[in-house]
PDB file of N, CA and C in Angstrom:
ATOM      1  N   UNK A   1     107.687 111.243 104.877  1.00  0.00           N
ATOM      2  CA  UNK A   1     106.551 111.081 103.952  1.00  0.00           C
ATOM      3  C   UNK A   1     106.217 109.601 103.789  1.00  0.00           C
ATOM      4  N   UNK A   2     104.668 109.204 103.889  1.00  0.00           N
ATOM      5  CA  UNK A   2     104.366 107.762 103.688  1.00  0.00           C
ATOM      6  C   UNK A   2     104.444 107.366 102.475  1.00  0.00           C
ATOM      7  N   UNK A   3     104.863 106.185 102.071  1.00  0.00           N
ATOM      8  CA  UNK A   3     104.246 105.888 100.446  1.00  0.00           C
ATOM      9  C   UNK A   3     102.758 105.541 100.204  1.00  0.00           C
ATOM     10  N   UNK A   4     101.982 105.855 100.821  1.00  0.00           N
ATOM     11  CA  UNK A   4     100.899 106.277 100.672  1.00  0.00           C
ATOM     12  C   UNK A   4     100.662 107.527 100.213  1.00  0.00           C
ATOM     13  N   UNK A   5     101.183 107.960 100.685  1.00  0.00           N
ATOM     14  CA  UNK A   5     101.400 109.836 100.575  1.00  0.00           C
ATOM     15  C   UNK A   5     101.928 110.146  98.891  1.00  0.00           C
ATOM     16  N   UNK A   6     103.213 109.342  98.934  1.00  0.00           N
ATOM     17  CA  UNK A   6     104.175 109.480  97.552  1.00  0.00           C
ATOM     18  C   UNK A   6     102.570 109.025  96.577  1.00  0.00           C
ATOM     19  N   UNK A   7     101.944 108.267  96.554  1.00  0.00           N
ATOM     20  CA  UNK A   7     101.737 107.634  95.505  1.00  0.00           C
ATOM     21  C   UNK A   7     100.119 108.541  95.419  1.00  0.00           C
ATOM     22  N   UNK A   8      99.695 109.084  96.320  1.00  0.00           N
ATOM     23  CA  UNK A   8      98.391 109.898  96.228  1.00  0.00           C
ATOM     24  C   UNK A   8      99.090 110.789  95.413  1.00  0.00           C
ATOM     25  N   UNK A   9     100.359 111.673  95.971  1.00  0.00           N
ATOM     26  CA  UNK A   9     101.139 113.204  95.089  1.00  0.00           C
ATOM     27  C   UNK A   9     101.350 112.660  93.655  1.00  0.00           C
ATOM     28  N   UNK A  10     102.066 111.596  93.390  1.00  0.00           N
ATOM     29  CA  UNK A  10     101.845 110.919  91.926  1.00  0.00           C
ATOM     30  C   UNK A  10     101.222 111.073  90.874  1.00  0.00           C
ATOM     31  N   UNK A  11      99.647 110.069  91.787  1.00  0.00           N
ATOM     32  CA  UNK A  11      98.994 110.365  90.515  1.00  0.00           C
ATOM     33  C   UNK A  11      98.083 111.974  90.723  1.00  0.00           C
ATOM     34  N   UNK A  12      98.166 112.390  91.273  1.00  0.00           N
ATOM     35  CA  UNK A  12      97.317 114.075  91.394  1.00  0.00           C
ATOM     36  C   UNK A  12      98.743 114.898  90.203  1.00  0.00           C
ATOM     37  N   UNK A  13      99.878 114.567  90.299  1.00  0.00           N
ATOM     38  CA  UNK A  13     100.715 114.852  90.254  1.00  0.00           C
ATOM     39  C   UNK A  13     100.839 114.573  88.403  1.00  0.00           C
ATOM     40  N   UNK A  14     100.550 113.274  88.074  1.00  0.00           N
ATOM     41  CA  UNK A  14     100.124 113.209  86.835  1.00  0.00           C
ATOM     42  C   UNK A  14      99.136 113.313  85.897  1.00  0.00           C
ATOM     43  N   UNK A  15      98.002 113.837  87.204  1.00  0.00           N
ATOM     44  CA  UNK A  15      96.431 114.072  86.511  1.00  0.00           C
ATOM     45  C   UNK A  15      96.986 115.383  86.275  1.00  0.00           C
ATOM     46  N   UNK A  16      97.492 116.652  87.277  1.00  0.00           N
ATOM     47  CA  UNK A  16      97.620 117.864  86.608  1.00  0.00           C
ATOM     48  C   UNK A  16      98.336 117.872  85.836  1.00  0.00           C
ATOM     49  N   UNK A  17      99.726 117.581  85.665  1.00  0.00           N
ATOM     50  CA  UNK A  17     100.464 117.268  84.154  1.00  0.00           C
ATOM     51  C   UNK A  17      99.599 117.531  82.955  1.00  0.00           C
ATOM     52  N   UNK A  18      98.688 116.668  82.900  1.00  0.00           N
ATOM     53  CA  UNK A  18      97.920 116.365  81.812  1.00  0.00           C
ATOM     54  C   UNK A  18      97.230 117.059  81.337  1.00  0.00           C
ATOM     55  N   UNK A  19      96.288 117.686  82.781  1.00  0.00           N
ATOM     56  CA  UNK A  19      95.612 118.498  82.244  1.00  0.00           C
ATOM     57  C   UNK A  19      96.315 120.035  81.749  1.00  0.00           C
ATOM     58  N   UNK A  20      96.864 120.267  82.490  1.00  0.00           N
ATOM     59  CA  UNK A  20      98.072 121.730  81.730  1.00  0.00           C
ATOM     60  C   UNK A  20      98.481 121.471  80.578  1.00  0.00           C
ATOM     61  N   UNK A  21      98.827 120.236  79.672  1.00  0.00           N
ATOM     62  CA  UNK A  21      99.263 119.374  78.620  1.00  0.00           C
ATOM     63  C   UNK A  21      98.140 120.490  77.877  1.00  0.00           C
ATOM     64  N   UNK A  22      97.260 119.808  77.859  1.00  0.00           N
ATOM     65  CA  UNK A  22      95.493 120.151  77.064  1.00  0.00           C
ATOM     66  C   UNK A  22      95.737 121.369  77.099  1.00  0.00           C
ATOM     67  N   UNK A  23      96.000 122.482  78.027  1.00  0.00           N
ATOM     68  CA  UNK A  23      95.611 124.121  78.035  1.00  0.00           C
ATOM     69  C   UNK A  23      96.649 124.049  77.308  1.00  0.00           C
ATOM     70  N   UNK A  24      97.812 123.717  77.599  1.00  0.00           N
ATOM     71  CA  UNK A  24      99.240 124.598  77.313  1.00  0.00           C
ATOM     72  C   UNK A  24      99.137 124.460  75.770  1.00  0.00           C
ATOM     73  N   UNK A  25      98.585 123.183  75.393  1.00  0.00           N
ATOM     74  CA  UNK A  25      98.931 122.737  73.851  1.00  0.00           C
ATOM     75  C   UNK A  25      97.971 124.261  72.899  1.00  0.00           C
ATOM     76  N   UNK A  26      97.435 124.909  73.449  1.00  0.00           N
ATOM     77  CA  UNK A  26      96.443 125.909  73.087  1.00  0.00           C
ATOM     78  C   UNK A  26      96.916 127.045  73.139  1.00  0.00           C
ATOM     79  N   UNK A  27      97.429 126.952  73.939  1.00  0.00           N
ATOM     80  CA  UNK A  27      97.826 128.731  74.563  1.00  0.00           C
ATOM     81  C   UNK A  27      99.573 128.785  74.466  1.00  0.00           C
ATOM     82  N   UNK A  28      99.788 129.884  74.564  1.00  0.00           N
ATOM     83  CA  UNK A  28     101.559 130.224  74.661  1.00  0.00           C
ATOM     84  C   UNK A  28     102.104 129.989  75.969  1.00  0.00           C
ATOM     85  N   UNK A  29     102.389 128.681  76.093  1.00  0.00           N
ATOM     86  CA  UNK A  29     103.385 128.086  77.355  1.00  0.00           C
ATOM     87  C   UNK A  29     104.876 128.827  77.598  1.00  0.00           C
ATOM     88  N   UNK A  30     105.122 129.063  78.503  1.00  0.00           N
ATOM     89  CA  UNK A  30     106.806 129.457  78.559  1.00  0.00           C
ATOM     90  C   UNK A  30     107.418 128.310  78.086  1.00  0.00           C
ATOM     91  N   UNK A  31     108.815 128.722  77.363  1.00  0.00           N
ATOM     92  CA  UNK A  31     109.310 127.707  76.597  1.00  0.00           C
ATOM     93  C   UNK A  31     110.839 127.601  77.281  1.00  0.00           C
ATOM     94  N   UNK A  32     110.953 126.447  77.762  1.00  0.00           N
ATOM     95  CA  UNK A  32     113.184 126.497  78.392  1.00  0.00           C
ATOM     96  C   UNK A  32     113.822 126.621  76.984  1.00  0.00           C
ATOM     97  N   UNK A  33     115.103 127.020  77.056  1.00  0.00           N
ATOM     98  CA  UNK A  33     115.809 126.875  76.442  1.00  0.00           C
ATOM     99  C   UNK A  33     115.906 126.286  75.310  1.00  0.00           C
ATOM    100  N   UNK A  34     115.807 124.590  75.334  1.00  0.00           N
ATOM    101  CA  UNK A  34     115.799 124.046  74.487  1.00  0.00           C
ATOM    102  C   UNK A  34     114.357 124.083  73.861  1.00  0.00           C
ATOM    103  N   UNK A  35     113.593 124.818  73.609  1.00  0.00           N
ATOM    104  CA  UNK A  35     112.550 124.992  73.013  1.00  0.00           C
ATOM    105  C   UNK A  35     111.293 124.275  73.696  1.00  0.00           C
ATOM    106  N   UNK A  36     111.480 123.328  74.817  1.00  0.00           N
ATOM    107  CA  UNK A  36     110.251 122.366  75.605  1.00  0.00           C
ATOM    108  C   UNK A  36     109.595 123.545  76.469  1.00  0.00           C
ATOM    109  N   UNK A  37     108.096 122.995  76.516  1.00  0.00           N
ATOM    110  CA  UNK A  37     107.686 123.374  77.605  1.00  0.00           C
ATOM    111  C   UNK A  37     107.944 123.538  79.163  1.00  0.00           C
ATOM    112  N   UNK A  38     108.224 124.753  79.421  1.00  0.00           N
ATOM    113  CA  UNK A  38     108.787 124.246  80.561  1.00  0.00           C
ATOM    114  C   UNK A  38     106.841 123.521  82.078  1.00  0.00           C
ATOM    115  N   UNK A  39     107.260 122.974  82.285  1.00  0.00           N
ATOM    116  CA  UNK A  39     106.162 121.999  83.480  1.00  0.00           C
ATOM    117  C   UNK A  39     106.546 121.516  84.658  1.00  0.00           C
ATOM    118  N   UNK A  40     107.637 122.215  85.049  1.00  0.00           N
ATOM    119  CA  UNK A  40     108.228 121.663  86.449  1.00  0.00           C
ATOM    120  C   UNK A  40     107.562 122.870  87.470  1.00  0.00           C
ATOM    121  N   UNK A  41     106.643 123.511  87.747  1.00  0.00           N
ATOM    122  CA  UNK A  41     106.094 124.193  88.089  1.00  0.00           C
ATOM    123  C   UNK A  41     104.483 124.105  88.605  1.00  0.00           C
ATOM    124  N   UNK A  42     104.359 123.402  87.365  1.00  0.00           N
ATOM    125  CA  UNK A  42     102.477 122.951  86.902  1.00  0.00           C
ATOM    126  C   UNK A  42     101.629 122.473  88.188  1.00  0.00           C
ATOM    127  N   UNK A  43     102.563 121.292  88.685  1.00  0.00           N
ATOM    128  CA  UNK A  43     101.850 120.432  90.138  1.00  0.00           C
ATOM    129  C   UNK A  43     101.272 121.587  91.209  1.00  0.00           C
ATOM    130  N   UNK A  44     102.791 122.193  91.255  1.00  0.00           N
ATOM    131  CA  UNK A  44     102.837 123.179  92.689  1.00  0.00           C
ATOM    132  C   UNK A  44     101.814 124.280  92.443  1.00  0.00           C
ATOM    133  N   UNK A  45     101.056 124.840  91.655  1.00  0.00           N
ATOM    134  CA  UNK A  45      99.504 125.374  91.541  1.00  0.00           C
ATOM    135  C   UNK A  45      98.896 124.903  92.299  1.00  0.00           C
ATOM    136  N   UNK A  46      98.791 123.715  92.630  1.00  0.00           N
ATOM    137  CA  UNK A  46      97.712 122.977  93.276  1.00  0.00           C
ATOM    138  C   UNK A  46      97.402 122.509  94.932  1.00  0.00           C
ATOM    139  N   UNK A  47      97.078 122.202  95.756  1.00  0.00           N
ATOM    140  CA  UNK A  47      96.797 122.165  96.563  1.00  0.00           C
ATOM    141  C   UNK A  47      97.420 120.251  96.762  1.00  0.00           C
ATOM    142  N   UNK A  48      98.172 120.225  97.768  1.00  0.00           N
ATOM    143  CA  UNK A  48      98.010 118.833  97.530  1.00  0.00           C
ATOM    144  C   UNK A  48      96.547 118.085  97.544  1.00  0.00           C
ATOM    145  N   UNK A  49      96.807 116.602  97.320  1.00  0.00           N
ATOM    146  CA  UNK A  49      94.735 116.473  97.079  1.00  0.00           C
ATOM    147  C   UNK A  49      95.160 115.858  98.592  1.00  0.00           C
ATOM    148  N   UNK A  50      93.957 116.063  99.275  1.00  0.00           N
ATOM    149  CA  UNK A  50      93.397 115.407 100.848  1.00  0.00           C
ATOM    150  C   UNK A  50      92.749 114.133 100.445  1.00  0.00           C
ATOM    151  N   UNK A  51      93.361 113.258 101.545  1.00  0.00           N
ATOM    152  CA  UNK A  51      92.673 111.667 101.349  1.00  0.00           C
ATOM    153  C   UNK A  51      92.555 110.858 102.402  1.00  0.00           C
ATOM    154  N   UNK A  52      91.176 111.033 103.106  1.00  0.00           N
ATOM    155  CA  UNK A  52      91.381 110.109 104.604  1.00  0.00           C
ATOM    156  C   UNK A  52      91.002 108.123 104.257  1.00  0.00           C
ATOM    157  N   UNK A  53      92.350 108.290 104.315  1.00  0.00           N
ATOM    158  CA  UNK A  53      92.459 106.080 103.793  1.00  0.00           C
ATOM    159  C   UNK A  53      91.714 105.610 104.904  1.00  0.00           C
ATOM    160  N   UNK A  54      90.709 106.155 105.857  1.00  0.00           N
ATOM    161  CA  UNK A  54      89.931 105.084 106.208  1.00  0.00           C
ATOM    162  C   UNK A  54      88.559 105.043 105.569  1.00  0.00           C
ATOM    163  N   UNK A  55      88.329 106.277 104.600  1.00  0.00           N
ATOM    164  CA  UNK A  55      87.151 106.109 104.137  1.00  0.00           C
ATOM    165  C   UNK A  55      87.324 105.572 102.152  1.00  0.00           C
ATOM    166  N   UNK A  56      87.249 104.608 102.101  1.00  0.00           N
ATOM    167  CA  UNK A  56      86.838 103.584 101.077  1.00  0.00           C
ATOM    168  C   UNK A  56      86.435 104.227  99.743  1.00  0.00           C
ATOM    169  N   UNK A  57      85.363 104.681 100.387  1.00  0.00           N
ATOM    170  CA  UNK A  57      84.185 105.260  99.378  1.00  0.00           C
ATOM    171  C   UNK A  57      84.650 106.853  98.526  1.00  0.00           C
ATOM    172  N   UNK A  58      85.530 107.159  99.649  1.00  0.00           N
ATOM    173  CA  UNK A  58      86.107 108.739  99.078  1.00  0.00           C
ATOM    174  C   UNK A  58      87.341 108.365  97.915  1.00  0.00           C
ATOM    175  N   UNK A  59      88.006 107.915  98.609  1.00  0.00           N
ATOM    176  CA  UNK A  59      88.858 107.161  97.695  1.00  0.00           C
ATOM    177  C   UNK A  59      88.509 106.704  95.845  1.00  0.00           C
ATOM    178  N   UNK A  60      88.038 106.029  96.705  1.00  0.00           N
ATOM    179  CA  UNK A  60      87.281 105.372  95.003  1.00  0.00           C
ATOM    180  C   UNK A  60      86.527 106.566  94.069  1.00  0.00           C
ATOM    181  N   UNK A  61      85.936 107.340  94.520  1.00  0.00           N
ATOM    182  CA  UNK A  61      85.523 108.235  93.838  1.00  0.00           C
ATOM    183  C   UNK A  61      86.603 109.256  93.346  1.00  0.00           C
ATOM    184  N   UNK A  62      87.689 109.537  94.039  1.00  0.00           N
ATOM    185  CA  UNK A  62      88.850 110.489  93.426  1.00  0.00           C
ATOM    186  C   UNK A  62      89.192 109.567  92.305  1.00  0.00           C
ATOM    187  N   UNK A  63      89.356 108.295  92.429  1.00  0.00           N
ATOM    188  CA  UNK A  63      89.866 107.288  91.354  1.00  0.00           C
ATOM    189  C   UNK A  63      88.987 107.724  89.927  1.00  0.00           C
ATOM    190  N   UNK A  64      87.206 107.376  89.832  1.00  0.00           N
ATOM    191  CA  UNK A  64      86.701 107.609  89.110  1.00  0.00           C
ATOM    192  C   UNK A  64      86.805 109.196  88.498  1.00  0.00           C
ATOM    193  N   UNK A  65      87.255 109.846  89.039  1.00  0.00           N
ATOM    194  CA  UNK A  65      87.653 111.614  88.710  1.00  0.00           C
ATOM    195  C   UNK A  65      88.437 111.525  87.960  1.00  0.00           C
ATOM    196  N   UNK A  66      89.390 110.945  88.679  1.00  0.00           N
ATOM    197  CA  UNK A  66      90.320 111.253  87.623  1.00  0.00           C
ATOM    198  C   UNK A  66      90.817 109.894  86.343  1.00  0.00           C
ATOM    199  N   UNK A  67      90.133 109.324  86.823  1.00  0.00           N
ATOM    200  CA  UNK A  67      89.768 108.453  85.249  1.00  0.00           C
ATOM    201  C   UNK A  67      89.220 109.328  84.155  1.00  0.00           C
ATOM    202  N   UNK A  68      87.945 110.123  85.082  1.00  0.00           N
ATOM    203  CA  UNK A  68      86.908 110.231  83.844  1.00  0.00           C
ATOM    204  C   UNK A  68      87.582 111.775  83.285  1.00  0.00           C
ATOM    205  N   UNK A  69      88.939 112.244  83.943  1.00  0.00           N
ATOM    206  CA  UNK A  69      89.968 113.515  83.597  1.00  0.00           C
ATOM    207  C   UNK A  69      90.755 113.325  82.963  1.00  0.00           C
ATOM    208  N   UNK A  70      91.431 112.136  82.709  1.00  0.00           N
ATOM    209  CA  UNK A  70      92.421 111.881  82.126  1.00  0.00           C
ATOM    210  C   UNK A  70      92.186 111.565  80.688  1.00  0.00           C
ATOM    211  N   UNK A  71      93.088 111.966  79.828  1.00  0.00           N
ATOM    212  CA  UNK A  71      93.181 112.376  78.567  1.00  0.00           C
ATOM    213  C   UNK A  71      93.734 110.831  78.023  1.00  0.00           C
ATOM    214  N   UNK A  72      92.606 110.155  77.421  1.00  0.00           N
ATOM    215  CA  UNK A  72      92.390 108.751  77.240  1.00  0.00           C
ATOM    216  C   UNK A  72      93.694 108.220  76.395  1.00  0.00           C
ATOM    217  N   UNK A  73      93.932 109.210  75.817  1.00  0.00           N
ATOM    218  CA  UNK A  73      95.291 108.415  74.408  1.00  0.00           C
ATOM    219  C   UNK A  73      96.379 108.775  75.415  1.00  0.00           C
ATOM    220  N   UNK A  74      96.903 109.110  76.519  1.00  0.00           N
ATOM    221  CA  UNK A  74      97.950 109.323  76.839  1.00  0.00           C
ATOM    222  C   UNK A  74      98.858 108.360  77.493  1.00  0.00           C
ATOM    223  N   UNK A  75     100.448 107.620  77.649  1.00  0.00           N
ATOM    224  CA  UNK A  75     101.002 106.948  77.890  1.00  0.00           C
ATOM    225  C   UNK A  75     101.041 106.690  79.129  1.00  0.00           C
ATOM    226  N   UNK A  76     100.573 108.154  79.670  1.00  0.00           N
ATOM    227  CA  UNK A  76     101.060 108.233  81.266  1.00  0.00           C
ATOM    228  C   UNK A  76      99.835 107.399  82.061  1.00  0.00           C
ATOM    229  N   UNK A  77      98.960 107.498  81.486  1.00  0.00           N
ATOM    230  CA  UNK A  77      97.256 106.654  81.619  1.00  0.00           C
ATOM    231  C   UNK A  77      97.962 105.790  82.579  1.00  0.00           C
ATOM    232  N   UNK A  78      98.370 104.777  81.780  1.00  0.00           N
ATOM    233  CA  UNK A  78      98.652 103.238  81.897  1.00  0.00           C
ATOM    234  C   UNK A  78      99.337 103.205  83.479  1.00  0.00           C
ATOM    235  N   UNK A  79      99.977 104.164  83.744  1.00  0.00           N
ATOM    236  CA  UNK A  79     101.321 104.301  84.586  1.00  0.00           C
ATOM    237  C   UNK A  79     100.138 104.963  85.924  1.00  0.00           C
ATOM    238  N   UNK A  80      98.983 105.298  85.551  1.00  0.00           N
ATOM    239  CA  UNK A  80      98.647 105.980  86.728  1.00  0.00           C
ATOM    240  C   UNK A  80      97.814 104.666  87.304  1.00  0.00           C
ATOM    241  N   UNK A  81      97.047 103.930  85.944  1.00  0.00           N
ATOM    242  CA  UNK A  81      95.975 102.817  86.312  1.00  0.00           C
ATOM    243  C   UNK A  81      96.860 101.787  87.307  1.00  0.00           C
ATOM    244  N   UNK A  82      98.231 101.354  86.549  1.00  0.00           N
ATOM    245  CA  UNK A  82      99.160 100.728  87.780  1.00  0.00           C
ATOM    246  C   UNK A  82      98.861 101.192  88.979  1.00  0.00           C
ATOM    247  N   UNK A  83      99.609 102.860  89.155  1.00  0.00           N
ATOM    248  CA  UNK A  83      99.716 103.272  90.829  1.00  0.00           C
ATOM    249  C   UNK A  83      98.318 102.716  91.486  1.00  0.00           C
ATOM    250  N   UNK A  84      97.335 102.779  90.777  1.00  0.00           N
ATOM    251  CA  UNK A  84      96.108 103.007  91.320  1.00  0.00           C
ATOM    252  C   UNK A  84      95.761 101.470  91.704  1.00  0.00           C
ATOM    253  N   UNK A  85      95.957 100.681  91.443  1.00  0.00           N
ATOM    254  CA  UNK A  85      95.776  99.110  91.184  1.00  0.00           C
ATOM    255  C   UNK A  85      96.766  98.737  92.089  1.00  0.00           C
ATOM    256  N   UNK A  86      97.929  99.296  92.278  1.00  0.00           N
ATOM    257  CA  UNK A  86      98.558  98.821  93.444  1.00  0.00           C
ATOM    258  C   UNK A  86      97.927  99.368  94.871  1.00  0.00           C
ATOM    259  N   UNK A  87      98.135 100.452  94.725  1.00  0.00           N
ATOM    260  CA  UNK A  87      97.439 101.453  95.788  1.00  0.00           C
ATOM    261  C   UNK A  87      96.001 100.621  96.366  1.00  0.00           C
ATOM    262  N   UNK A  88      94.976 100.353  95.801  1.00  0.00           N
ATOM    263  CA  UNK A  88      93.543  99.475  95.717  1.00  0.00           C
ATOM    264  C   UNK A  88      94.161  98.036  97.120  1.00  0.00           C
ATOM    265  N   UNK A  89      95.293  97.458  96.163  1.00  0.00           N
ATOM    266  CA  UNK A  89      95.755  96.289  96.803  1.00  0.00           C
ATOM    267  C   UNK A  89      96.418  96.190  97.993  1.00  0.00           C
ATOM    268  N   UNK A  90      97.279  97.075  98.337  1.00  0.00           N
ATOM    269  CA  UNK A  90      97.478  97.468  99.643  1.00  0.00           C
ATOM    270  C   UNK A  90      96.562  97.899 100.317  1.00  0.00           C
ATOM    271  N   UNK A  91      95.406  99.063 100.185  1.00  0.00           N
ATOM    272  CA  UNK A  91      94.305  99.363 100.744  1.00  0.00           C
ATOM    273  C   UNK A  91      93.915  97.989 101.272  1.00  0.00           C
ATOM    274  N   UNK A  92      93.684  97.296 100.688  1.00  0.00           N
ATOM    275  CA  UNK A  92      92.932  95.360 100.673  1.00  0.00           C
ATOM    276  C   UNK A  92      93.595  94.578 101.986  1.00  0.00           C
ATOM    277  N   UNK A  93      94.746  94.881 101.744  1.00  0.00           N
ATOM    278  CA  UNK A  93      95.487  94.211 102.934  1.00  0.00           C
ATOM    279  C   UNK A  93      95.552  94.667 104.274  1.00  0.00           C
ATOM    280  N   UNK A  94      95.919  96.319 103.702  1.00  0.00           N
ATOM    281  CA  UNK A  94      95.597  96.610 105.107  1.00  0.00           C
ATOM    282  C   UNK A  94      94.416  96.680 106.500  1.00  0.00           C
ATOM    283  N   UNK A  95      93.445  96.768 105.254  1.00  0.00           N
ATOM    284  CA  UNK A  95      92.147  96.327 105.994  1.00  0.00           C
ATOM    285  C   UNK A  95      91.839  94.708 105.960  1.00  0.00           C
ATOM    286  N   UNK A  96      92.451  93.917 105.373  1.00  0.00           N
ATOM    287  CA  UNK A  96      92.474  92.404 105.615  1.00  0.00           C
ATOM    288  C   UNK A  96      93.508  92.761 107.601  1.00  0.00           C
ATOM    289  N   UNK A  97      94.691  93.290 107.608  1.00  0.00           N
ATOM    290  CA  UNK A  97      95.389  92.830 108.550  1.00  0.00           C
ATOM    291  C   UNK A  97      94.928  93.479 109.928  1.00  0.00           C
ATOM    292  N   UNK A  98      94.099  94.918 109.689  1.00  0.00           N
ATOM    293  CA  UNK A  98      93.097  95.146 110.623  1.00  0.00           C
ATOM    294  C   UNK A  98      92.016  94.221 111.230  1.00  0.00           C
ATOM    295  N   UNK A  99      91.439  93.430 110.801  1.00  0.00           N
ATOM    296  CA  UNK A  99      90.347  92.674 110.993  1.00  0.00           C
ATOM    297  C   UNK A  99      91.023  91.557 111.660  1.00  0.00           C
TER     298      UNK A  99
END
């Protein structure tokens, strides 16, 4: 697996989190043991997300998605805007070391 790869599953990985967060907080979630939600399950619903890193423009727009998805007061925010800001910067280089 690339870390390109790791860090696309990440944040898709913490956008659905979130959003199951929002339903579950509504509805009757299965509960483990210790009374938590259980969410180790939640991701694998999903399809991994598809991302061809030579197109720029696709990219950036999954970014704005899931900005404009993400549940603004949440801690994990911060942690995804990182991945994403690193992710951006390597993109940068690698097409700097292409050229």
């Amino acid at each position: 697996e690339s870390w390109e790869r790791k860090i696309i599953d990440r944040i898709h990985n913490v956008n659905v989190s979130v959003k199951h967060k929002e339903i579950n907080e509504s509805s009757e979630a299965p509960v483990s043991k210790r009374g938590r939600p259980k969410s180790t399950t939640l991701a694998s619903r999903y399809p991994p997300l598809q991302h061809n890193f030579s197109d720029d423009t696709s990219f950036n727009r999954n970014i704005d998605k899931i900005k404009s998805e993400m549940c603004m007061s949440n801690p994990r925010k911060q942690v995804l805007l990182k991945l994403m800001r690193i992710h951006m910067h390597v993109g940068m280089m690698k097409n700097a070391m292409k050229s």
